[in-house]
Protein backbone atom coordinates (compact mmCIF):
# COMPACT_ATOMS: atom_id res chain seq x y z
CA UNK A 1 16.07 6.93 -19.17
CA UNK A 2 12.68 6.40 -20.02
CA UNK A 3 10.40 9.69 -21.25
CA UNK A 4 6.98 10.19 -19.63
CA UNK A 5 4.72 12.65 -21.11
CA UNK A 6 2.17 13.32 -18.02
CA UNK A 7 5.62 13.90 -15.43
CA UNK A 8 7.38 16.43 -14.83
CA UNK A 9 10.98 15.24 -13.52
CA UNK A 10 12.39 18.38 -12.08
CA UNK A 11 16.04 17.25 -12.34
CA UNK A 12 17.34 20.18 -14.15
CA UNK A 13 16.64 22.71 -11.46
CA UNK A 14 18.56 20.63 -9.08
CA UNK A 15 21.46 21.13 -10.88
CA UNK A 16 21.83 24.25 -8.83
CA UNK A 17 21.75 22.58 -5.86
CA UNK A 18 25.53 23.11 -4.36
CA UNK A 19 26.83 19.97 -2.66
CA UNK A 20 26.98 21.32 0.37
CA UNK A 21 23.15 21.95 0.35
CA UNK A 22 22.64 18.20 -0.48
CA UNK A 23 24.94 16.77 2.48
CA UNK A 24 23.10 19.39 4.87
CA UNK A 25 20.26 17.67 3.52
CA UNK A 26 21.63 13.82 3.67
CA UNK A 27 23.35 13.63 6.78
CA UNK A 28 21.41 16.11 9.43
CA UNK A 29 19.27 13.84 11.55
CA UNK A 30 15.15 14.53 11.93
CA UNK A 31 14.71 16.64 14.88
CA UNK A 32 11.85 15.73 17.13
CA UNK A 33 8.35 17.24 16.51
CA UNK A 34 7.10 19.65 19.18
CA UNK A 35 4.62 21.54 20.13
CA UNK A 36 4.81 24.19 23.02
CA UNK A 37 6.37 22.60 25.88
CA UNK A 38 5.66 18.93 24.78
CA UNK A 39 8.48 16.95 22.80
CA UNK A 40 7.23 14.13 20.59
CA UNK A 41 9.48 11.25 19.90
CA UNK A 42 9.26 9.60 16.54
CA UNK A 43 9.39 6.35 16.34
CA UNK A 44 11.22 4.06 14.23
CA UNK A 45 10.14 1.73 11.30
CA UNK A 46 10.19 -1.97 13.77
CA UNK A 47 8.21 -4.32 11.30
CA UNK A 48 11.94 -5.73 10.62
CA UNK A 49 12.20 -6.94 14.26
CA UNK A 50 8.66 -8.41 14.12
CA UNK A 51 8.02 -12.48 13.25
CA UNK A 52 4.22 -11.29 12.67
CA UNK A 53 5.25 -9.43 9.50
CA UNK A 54 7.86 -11.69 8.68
CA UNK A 55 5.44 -14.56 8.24
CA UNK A 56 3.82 -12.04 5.57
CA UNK A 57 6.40 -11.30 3.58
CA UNK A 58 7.94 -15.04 3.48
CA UNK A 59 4.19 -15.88 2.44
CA UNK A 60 3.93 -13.33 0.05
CA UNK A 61 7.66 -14.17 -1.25
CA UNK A 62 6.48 -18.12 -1.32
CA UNK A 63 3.15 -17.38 -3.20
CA UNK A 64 5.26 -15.49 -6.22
CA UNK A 65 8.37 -18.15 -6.00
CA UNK A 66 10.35 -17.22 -9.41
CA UNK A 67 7.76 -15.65 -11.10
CA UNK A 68 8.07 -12.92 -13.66
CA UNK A 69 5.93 -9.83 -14.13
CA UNK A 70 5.74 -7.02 -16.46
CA UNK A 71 6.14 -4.49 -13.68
CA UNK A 72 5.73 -4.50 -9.59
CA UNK A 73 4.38 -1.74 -7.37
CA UNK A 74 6.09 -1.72 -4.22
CA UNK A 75 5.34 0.17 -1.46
CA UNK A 76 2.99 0.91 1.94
CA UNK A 77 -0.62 1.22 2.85
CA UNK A 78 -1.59 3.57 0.39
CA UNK A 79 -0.52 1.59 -2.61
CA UNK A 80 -1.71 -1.68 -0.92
CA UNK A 81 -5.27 -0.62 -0.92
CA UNK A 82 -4.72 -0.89 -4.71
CA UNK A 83 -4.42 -4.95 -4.41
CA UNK A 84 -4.68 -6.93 -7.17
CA UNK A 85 -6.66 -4.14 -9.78
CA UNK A 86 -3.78 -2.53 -11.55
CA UNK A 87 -3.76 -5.31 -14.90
CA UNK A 88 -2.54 -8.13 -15.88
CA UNK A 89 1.04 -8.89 -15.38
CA UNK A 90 1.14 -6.26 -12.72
CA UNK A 91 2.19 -7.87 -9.29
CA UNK A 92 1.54 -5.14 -6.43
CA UNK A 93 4.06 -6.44 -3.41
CA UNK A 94 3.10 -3.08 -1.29
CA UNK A 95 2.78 -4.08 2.67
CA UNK A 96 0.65 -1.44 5.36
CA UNK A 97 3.33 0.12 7.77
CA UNK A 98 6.88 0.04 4.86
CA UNK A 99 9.33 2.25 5.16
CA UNK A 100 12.70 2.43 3.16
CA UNK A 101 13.48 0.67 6.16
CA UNK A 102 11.47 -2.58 5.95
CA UNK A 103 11.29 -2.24 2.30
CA UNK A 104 14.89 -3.24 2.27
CA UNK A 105 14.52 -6.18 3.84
CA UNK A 106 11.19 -7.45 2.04
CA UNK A 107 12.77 -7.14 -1.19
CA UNK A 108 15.71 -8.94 -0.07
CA UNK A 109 13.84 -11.83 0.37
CA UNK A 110 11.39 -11.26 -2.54
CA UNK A 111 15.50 -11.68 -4.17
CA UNK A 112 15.87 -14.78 -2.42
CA UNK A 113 12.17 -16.52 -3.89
CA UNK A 114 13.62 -15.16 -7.33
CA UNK A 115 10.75 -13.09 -8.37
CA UNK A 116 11.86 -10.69 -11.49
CA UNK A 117 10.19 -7.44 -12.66
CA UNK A 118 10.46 -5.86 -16.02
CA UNK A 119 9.50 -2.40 -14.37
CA UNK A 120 9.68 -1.33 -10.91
CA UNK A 121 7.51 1.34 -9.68
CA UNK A 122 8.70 2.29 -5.98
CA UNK A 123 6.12 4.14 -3.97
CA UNK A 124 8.04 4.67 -0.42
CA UNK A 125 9.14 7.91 1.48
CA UNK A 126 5.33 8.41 3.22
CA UNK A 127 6.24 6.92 6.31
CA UNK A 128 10.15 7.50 6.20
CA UNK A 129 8.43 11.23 6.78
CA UNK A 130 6.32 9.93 9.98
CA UNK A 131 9.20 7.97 11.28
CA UNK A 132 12.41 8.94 12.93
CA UNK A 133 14.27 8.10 9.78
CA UNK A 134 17.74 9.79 9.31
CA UNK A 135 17.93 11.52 5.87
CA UNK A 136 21.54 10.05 5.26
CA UNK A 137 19.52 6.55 5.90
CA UNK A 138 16.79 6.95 3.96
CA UNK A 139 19.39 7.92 1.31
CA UNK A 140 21.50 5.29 1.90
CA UNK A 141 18.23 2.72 1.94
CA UNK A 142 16.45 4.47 -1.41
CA UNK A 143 19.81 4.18 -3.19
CA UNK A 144 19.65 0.19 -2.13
CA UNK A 145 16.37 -0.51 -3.26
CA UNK A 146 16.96 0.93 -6.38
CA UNK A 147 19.81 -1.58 -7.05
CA UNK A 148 17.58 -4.64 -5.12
CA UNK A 149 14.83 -4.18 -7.64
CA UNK A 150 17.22 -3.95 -10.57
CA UNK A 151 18.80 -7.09 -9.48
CA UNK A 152 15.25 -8.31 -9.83
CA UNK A 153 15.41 -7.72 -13.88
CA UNK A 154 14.14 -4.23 -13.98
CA UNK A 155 15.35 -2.45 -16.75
CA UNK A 156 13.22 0.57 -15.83
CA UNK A 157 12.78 1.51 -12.50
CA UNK A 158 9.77 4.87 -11.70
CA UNK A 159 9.84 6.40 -8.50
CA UNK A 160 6.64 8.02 -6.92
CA UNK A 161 6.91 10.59 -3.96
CA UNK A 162 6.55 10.81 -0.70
CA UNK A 163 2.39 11.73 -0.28
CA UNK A 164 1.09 14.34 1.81
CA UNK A 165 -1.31 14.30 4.19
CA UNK A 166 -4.40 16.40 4.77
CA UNK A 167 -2.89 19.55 7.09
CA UNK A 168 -4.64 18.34 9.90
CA UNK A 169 -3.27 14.57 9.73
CA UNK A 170 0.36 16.63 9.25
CA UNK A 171 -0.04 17.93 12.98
CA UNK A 172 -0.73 14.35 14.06
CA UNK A 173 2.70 12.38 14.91
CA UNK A 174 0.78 9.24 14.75
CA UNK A 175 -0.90 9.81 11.53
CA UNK A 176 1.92 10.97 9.14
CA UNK A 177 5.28 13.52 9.07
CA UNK A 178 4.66 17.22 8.94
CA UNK A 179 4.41 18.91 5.31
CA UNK A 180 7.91 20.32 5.72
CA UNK A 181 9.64 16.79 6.20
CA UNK A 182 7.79 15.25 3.22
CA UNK A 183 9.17 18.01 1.53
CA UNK A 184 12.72 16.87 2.50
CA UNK A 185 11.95 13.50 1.77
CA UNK A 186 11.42 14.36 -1.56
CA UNK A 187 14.40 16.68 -2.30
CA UNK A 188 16.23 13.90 -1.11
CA UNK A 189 14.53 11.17 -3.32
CA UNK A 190 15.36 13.33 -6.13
CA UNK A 191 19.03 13.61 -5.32
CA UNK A 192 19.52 9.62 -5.48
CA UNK A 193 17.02 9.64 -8.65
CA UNK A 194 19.69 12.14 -10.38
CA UNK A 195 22.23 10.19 -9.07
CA UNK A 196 20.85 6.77 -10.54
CA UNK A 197 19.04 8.66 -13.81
CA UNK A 198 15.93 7.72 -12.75
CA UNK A 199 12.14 9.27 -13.09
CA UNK A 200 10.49 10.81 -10.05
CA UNK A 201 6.58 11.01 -11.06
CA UNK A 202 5.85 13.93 -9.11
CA UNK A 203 3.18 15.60 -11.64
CA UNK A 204 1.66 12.12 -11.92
CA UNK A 205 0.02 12.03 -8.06
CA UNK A 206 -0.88 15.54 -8.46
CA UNK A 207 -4.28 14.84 -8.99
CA UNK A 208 -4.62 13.41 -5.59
CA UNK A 209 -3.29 17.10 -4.03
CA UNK A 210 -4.27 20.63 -3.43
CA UNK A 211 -1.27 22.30 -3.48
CA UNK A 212 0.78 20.66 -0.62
CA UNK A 213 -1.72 18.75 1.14
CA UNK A 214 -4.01 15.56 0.35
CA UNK A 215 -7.54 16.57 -1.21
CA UNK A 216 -10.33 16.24 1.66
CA UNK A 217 -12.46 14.56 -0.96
CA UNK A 218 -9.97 11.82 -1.31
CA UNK A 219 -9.47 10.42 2.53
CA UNK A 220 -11.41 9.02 4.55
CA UNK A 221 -8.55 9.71 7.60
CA UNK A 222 -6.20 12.37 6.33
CA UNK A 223 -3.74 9.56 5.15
CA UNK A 224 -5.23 6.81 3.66
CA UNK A 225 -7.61 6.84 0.11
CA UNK A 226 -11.18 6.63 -0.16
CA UNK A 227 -12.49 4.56 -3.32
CA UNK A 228 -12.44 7.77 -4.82
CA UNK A 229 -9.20 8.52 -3.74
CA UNK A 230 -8.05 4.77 -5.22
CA UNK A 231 -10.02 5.17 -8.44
CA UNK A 232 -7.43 8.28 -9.25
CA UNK A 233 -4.69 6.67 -8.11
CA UNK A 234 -5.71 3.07 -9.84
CA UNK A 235 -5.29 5.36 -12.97
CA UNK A 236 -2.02 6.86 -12.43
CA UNK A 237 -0.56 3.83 -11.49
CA UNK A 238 -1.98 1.95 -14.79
CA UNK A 239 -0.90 5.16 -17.16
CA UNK A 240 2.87 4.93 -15.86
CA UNK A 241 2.90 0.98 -16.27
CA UNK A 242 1.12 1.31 -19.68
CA UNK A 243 3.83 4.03 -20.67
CA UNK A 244 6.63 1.75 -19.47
CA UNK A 245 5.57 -1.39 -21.24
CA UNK A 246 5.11 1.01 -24.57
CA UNK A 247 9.05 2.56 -23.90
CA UNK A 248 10.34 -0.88 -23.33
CA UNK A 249 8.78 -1.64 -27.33
C-alpha cells in the first residue's frame, strides 16, 4: 500500500473494533430523519432508472473510448466542480447527484468503453449520507467499486471521505445527511479500506473543515464549494495524484 505523508490513515485504531461492532454497523438500515412530530423520508439514489443521465454517462464513456490516464477522480458534485483543472493526464469522470449507488453503474460502463486508470481516487459517501442508503449496501457497493476501478488498471486506488456539510445544511434532508450519518459513512468506508489495504485521505480534506462541519468561508450553500472552496480542494486533489505518480516510480 502506497505511503502518503500529508494523511493520516487511521487503520490501526480500528483494529479494536470487535466484529460485532462492524456488522451493527454494516447491516442496520438508516432510520428516517425526524424532527418533533414530522418523519422525513429519505430518498433513494434514482439517476440509475433515469435515460437523462444515462445519455451522460454513455457520452462521457464514448468521449474517453479506451483511453488511458495517469489517474481518474471519480465522484459527485463536489468533485465535478473541479472539471478539467487537476493536470495533465488526470481524467475527472465525477457526475452531480452519484452515490455508491449510481457510481456502480457508471463505472460499469466506463468498463465497457475500456477506459484504464493508473490511479483511482474515489470521492463518494456524501450523498450515500443524504440518501436512504443501507450501510450493508453502501458496503457491499464501496467494496465493488473498488474492484470496478481496479479492473480498470489501477494499481493504486485513494479513497476520500464522505464531506460534511455546514451544521445548518446537516438539518436540511434535501441538502445533505446529518453529521452523525457521515460519521457512519466513514467508519464504514474505513472497514472495506482495511479490508482491501487501501488509503482513506481523511487528514487530506481537512483543510476544507472546522472540526466536523464544512468551513462557512468555503460554500456558497452549505454543500457545495465556492472558488475558494475549489482552489483548496484543486490542491489536495493534485498533491495526492502527484504523490501517487511519485510511489508508482
Amino acid at each position: 500500500m502506497s505511503k502518503f505523508w500529508w494523511s493520516t490513515l487511521a487503520i490501526a485504531p480500528l483494529a479494536a473494533i470487535t466484529l460485532l461492532g462492524f456488522l451493527k454497523l454494516a447491516f442496520a438500515q438508516p432510520g428516517n430523519a425526524s424532527n418533533g412530530s414530522n418523519t422525513i423520508v429519505r430518498r433513494p439514489d434514482s439517476l440509475p432508472a433515469q435515460s437523462w443521465w444515462w445519455s451522460k454517462v454513455n457520452a462521457q464513456a464514448s468521449a474517453n473510448q479506451q483511453q488511458q490516464y495517469a489517474a481518474c477522480l471519480f465522484g459527485d458534485s463536489i468533485s465535478s466542480a473541479l472539471e478539467d483543472t487537476i493536470g495533465n493526464g488526470v481524467a475527472n469522470f465525477a457526475m452531480g447527484g452519484l452515490s455508491t449507488v449510481s457510481l456502480v453503474e457508471q463505472l460499469k460502463a466506463l468498463q465497457t468503453a475500456q477506459i484504464q486508470c493508473q490511479t483511482a481516487v474515489i470521492a463518494i459517501g456524501t450523498n450515500d449520507a443524504m440518501y436512504s442508503t443501507s450501510n450493508q449496501t453502501f458496503v457491499q457497493n464501496l467494496a465493488q467499486v473498488i474492484e470496478q476501478v481496479r479492473q480498470m488498471g489501477a494499481t493504486q486506488v485513494i479513497l476520500l471521505p464522505a464531506f460534511y456539510s455546514t451544521v445548518p445544511a446537516s438539518f436540511d434532508p434535501n441538502m445533505a445527511g446529518t453529521i452523525e450519518r457521515v460519521d457512519e459513512i466513514n467508519a464504514l468506508m474505513r472497514q472495506v479500506a482495511v479490508r482491501y489495504e487501501v488509503p482513506v485521505l481523511t487528514q487530506a480534506i481537512q483543510p476544507l473543515f472546522r472540526d466536523r462541519s464544512l468551513r462557512l468561508d468555503l460554500t456558497f450553500d452549505g454543500v457545495h464549494l465556492n472558488d475558494s472552496g475549489k482552489t483548496i480542494y484543486r490542491q489536495i486533489v493534485r498533491q495526492i495524484v502527484q504523490q501517487a505518480s511519485r510511489d508508482r516510480g
